[in-house]
C-alpha atoms as a PDB file:
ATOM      1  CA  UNK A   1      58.391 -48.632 -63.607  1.00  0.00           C
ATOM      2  CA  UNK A   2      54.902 -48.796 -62.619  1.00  0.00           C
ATOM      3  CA  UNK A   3      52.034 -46.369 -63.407  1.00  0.00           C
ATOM      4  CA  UNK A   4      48.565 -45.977 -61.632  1.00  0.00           C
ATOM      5  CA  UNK A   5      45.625 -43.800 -63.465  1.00  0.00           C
ATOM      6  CA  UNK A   6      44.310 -40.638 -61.577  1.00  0.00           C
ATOM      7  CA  UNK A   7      42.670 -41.558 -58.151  1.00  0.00           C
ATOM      8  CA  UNK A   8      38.630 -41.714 -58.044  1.00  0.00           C
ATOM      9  CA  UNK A   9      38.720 -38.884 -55.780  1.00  0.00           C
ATOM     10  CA  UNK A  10      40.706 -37.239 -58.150  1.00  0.00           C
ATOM     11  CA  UNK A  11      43.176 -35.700 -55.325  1.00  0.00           C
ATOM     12  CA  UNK A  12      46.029 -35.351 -58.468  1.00  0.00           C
ATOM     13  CA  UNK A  13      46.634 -36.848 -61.650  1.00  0.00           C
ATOM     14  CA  UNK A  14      48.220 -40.025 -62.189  1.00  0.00           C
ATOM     15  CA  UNK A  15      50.869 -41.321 -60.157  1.00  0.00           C
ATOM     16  CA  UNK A  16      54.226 -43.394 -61.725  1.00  0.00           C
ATOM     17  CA  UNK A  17      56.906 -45.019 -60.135  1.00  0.00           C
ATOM     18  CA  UNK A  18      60.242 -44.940 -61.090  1.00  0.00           C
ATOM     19  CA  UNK A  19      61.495 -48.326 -59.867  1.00  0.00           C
ATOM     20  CA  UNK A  20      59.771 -51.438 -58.506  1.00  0.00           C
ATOM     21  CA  UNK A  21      57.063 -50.638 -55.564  1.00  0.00           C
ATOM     22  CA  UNK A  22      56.234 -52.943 -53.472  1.00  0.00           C
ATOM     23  CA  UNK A  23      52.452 -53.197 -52.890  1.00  0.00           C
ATOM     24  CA  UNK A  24      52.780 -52.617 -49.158  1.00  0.00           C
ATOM     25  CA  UNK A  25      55.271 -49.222 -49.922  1.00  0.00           C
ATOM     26  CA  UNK A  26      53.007 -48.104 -53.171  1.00  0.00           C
ATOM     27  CA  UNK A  27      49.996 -48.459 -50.935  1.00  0.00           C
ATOM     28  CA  UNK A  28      51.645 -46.468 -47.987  1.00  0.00           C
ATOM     29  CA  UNK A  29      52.879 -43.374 -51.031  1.00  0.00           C
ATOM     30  CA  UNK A  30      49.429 -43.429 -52.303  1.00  0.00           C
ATOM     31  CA  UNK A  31      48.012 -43.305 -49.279  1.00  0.00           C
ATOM     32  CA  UNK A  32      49.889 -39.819 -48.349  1.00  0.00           C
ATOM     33  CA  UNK A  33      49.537 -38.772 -51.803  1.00  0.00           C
ATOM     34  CA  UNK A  34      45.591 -38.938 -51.430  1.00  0.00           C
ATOM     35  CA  UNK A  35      46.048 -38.007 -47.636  1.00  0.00           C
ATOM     36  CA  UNK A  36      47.438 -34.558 -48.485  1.00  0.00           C
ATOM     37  CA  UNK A  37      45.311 -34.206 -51.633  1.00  0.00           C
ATOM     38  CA  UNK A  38      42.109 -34.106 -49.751  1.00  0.00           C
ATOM     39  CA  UNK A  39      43.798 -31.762 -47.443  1.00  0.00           C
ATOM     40  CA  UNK A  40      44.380 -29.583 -50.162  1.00  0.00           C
ATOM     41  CA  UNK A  41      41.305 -29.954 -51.510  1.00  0.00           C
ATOM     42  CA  UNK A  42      39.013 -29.288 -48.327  1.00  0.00           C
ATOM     43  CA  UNK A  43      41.225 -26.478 -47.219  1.00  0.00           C
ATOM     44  CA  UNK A  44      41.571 -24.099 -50.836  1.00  0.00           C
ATOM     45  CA  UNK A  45      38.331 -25.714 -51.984  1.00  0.00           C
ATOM     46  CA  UNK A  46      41.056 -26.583 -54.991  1.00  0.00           C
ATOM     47  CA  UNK A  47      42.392 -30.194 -56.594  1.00  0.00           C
ATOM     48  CA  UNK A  48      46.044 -30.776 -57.626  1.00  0.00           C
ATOM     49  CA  UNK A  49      45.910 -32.141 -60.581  1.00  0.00           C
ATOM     50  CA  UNK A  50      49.543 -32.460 -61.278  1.00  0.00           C
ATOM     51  CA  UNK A  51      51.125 -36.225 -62.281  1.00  0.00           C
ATOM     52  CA  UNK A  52      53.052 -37.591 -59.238  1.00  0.00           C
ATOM     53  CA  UNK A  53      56.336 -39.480 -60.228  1.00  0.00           C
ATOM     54  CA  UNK A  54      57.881 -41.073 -57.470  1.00  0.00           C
ATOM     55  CA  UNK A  55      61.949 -41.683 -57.083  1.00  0.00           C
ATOM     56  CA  UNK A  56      63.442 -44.371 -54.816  1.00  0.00           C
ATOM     57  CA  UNK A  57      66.464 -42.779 -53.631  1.00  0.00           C
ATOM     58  CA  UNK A  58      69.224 -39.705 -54.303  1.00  0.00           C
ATOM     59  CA  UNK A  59      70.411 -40.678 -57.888  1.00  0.00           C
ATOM     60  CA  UNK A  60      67.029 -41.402 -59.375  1.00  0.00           C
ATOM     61  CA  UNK A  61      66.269 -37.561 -58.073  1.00  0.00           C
ATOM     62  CA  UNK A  62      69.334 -36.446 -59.183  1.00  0.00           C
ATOM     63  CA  UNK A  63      68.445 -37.466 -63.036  1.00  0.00           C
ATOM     64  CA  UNK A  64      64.612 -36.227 -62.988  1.00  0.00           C
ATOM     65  CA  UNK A  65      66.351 -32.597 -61.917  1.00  0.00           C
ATOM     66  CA  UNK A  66      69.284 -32.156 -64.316  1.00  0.00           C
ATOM     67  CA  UNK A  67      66.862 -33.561 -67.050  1.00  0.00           C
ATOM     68  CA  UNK A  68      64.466 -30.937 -66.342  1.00  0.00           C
ATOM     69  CA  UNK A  69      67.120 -27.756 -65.856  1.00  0.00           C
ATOM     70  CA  UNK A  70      69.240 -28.400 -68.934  1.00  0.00           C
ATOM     71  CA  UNK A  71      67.959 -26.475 -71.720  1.00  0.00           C
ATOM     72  CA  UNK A  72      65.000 -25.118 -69.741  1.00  0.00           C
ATOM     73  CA  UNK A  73      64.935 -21.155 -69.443  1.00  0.00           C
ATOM     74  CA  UNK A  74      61.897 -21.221 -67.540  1.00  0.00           C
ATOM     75  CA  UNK A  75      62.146 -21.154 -63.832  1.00  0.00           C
ATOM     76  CA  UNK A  76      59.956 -24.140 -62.650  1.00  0.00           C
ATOM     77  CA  UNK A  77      59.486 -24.950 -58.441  1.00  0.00           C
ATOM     78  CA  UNK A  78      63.376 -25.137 -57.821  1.00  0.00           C
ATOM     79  CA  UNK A  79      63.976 -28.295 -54.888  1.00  0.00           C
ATOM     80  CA  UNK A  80      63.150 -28.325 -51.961  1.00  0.00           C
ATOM     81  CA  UNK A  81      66.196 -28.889 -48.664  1.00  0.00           C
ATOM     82  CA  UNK A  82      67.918 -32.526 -49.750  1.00  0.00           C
ATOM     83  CA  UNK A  83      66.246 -32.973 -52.961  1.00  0.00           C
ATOM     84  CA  UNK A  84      63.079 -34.068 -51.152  1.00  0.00           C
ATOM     85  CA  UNK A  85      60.893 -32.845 -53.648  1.00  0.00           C
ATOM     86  CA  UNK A  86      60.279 -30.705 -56.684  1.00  0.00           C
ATOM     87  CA  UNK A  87      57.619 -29.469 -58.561  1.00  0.00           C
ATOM     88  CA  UNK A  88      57.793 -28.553 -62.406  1.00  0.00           C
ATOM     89  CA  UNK A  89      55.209 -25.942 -63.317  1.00  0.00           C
ATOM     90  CA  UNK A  90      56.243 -26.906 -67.086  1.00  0.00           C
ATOM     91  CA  UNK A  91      55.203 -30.179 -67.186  1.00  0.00           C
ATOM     92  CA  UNK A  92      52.394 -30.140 -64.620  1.00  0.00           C
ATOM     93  CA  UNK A  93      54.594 -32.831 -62.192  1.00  0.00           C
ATOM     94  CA  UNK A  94      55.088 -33.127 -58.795  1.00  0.00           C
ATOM     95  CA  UNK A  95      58.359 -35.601 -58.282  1.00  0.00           C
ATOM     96  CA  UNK A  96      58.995 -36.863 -54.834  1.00  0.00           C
ATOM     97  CA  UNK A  97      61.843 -38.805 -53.325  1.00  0.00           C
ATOM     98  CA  UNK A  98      59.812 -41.569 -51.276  1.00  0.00           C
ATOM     99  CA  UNK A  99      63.327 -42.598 -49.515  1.00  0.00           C
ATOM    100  CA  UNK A 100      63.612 -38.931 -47.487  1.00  0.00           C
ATOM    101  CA  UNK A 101      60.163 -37.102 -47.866  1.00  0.00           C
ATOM    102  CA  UNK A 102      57.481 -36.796 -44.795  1.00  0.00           C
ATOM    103  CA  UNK A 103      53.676 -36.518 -45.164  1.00  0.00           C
ATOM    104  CA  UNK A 104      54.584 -32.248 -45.354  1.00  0.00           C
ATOM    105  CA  UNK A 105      56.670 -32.268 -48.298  1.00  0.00           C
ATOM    106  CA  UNK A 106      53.854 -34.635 -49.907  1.00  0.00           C
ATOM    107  CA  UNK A 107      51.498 -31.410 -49.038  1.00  0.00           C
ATOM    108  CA  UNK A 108      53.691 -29.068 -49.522  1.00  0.00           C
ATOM    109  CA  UNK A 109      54.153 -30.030 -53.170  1.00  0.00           C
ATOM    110  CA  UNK A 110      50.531 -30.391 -53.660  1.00  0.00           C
ATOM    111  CA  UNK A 111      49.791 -26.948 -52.138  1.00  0.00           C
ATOM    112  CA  UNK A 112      52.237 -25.545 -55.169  1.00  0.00           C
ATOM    113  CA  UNK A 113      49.970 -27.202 -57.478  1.00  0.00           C
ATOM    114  CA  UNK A 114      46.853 -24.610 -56.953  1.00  0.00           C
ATOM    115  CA  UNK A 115      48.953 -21.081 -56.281  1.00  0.00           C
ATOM    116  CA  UNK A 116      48.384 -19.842 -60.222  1.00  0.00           C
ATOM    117  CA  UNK A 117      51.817 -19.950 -62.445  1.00  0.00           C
ATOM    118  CA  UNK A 118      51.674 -16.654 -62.764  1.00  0.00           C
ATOM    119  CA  UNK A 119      53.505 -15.564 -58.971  1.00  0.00           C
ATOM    120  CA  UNK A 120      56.862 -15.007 -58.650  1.00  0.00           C
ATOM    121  CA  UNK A 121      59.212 -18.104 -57.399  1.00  0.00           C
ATOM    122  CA  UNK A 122      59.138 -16.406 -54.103  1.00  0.00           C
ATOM    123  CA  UNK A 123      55.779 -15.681 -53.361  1.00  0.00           C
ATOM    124  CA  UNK A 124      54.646 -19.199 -54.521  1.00  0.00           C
ATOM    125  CA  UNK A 125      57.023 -21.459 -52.146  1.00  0.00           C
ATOM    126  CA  UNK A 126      56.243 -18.777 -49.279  1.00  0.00           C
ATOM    127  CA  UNK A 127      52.749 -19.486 -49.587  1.00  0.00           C
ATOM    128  CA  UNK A 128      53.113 -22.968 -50.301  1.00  0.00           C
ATOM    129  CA  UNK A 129      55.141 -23.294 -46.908  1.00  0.00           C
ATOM    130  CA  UNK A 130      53.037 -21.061 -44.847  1.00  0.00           C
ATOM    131  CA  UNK A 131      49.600 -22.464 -46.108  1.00  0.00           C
ATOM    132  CA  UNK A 132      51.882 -26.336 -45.303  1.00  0.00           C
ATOM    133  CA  UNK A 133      52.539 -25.577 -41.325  1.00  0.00           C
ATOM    134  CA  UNK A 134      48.602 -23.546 -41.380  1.00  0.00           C
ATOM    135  CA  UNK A 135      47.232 -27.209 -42.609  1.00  0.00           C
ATOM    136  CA  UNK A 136      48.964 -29.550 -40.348  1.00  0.00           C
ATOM    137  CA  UNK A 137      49.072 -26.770 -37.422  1.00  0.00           C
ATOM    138  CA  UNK A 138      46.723 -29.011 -35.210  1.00  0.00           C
ATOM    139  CA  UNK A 139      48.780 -31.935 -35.971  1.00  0.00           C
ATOM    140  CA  UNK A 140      52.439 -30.971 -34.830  1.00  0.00           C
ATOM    141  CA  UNK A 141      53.490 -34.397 -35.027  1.00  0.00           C
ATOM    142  CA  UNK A 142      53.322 -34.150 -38.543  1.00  0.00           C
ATOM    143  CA  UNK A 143      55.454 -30.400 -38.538  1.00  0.00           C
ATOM    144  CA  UNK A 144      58.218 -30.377 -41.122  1.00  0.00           C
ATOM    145  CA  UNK A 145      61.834 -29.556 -39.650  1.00  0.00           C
ATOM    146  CA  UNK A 146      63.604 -26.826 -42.062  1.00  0.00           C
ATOM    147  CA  UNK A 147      66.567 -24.336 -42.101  1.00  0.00           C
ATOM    148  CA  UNK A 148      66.237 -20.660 -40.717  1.00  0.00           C
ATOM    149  CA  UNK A 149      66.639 -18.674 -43.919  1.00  0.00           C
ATOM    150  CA  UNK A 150      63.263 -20.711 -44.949  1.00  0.00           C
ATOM    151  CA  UNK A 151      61.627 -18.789 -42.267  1.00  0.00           C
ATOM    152  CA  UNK A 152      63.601 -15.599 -42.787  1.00  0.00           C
ATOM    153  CA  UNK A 153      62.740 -15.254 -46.782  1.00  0.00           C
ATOM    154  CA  UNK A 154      59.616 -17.432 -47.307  1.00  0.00           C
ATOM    155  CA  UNK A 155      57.357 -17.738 -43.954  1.00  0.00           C
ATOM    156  CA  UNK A 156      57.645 -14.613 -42.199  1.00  0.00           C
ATOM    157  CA  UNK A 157      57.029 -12.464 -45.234  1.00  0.00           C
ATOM    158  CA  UNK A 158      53.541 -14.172 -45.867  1.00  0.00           C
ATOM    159  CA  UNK A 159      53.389 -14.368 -42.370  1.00  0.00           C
ATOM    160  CA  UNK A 160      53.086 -10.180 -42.178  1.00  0.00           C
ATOM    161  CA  UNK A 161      50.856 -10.214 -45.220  1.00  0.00           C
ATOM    162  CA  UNK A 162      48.213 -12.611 -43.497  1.00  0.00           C
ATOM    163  CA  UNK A 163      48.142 -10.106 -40.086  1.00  0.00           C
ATOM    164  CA  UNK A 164      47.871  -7.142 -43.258  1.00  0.00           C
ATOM    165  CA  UNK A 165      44.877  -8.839 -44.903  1.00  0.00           C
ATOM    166  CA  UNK A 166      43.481 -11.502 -42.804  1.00  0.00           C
ATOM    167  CA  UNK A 167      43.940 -15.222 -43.270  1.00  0.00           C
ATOM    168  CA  UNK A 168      40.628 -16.207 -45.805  1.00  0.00           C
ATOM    169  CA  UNK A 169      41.756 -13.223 -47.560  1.00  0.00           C
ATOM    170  CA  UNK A 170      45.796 -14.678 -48.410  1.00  0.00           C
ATOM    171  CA  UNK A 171      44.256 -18.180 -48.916  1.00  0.00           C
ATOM    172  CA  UNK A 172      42.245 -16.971 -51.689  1.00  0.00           C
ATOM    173  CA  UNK A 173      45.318 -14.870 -53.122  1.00  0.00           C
ATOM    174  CA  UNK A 174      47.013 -17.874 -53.049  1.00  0.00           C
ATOM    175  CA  UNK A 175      44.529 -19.330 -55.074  1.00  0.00           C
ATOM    176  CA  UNK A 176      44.023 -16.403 -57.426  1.00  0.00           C
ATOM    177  CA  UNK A 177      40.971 -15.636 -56.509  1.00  0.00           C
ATOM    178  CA  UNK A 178      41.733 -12.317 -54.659  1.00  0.00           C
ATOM    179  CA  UNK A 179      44.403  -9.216 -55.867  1.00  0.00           C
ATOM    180  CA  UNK A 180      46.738  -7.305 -53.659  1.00  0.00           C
ATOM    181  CA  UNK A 181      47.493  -3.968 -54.864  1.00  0.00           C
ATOM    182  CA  UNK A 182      51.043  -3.366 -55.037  1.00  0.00           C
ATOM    183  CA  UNK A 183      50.990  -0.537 -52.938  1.00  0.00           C
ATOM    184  CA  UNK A 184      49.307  -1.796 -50.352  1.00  0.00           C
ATOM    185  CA  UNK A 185      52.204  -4.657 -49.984  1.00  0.00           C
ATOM    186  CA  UNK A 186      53.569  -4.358 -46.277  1.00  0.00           C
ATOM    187  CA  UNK A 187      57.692  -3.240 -46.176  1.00  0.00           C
ATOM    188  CA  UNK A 188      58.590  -6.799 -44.869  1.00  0.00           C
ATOM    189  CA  UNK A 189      57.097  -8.418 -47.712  1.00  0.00           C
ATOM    190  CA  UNK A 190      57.282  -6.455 -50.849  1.00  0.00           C
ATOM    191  CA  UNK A 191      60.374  -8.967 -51.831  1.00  0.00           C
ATOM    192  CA  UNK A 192      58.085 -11.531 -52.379  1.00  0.00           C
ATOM    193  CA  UNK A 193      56.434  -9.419 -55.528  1.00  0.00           C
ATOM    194  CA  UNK A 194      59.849  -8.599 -57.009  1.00  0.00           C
ATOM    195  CA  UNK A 195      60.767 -10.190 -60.060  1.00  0.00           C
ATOM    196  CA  UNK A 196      62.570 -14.003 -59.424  1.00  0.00           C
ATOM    197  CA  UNK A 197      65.899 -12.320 -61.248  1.00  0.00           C
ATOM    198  CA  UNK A 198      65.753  -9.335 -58.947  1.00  0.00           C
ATOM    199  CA  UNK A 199      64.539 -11.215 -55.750  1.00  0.00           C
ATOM    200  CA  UNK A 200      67.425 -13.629 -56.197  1.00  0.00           C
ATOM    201  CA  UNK A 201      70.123 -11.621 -56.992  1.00  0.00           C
ATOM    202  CA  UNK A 202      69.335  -8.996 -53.979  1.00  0.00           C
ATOM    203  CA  UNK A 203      69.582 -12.561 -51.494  1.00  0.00           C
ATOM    204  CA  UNK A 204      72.683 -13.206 -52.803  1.00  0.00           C
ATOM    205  CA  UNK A 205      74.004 -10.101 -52.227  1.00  0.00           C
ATOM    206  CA  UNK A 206      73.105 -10.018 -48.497  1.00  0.00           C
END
């Protein structure tokens, strides 16, 4: 394992890896990490400051999430599609799975790091993956492929909040730098502001 201290731009904390990098493939991870950091950064005007482990392949991941779910009553950022990524709002890491994760799920992670604790489940990964596709919207190249329930539960909910409020206004909710009052919530997205138990046991009931 090899650790590197927090970058001088300070786009996150420090960054570990969980096997043997090669300097060519730990400068490429870096790279993206500080890539989508300064995305982050110039867009919400926020840092991540999360630590970024990084796994080399499917049973590496496997271990960093059972370690972190047994015993732990506290919802943290459940995975994302394949294991990809996760991050744990506990322990202030980001853990990414360099052998199937694209430059989005590196932002996409880091975007999680400055929506405040506080949200529901829900609401933060919907705005973590709307504000994601907003970011890298003039570089479609770079446009994550996901499932259509994503869209259905996460995206288009935020989606109808943004055309509700306005764009700067969601981006500093997300932020929490801005309030929505509860009854001013459009229909299509009041799920987002229900309680994770509640939220997750009306999806499963659909």
């Amino acid at each position: 394992m090899t650790s590197m201290p927090e970058s001088e731009a300070g786009y996150c904390g420090k960054v570990e890896f969980l096997y043997e990098a090669e300097g060519e493939e730990r400068q490429k991870i870096l790279k993206m990490l500080e890539v989508a950091g300064k995305m982050v950064s110039d867009y919400f005007g926020s840092k991540c400051k999360y630590d970024v482990l990084v796994c080399d392949g499917g049973w590496c991941m496997e271990l960093q999430v059972i370690s972190r779910e047994r015993g732990n009553s506290k919802k943290y950022r459940l995975r994302s599609p394949d294991y990809m990524a996760i991050t744990d709002y506990n322990l202030s890491e980001i853990i990414i799975r360099k052998d199937v994760a694209k430059f989005a799920q590196y932002l996409h992670e880091m975007i999680h790091c400055v929506i405040p604790k506080s949200y529901p489940h829900q609401l933060r990964e919907g705005l973590a993956w709307f504000f994601t596709l907003e970011i890298i919207r003039p570089y479609p190249y770079l446009r994550p492929s996901y499932p259509m329930w994503i869209a259905d539960i996460y995206i288009r909910p935020v989606r109808s909040l943004v055309e509700t409020f306005g764009l700067d206004f969601i981006k500093n909710f997300a932020t929490g730098n801005a309030e929505i009052e509860e009854s001013a919530v459009p229909e299509d997205a009041k799920d987002l502001f229900l309680p994770e138990a509640v939220f997750f046991r009306k999806k499963k009931s659909v």
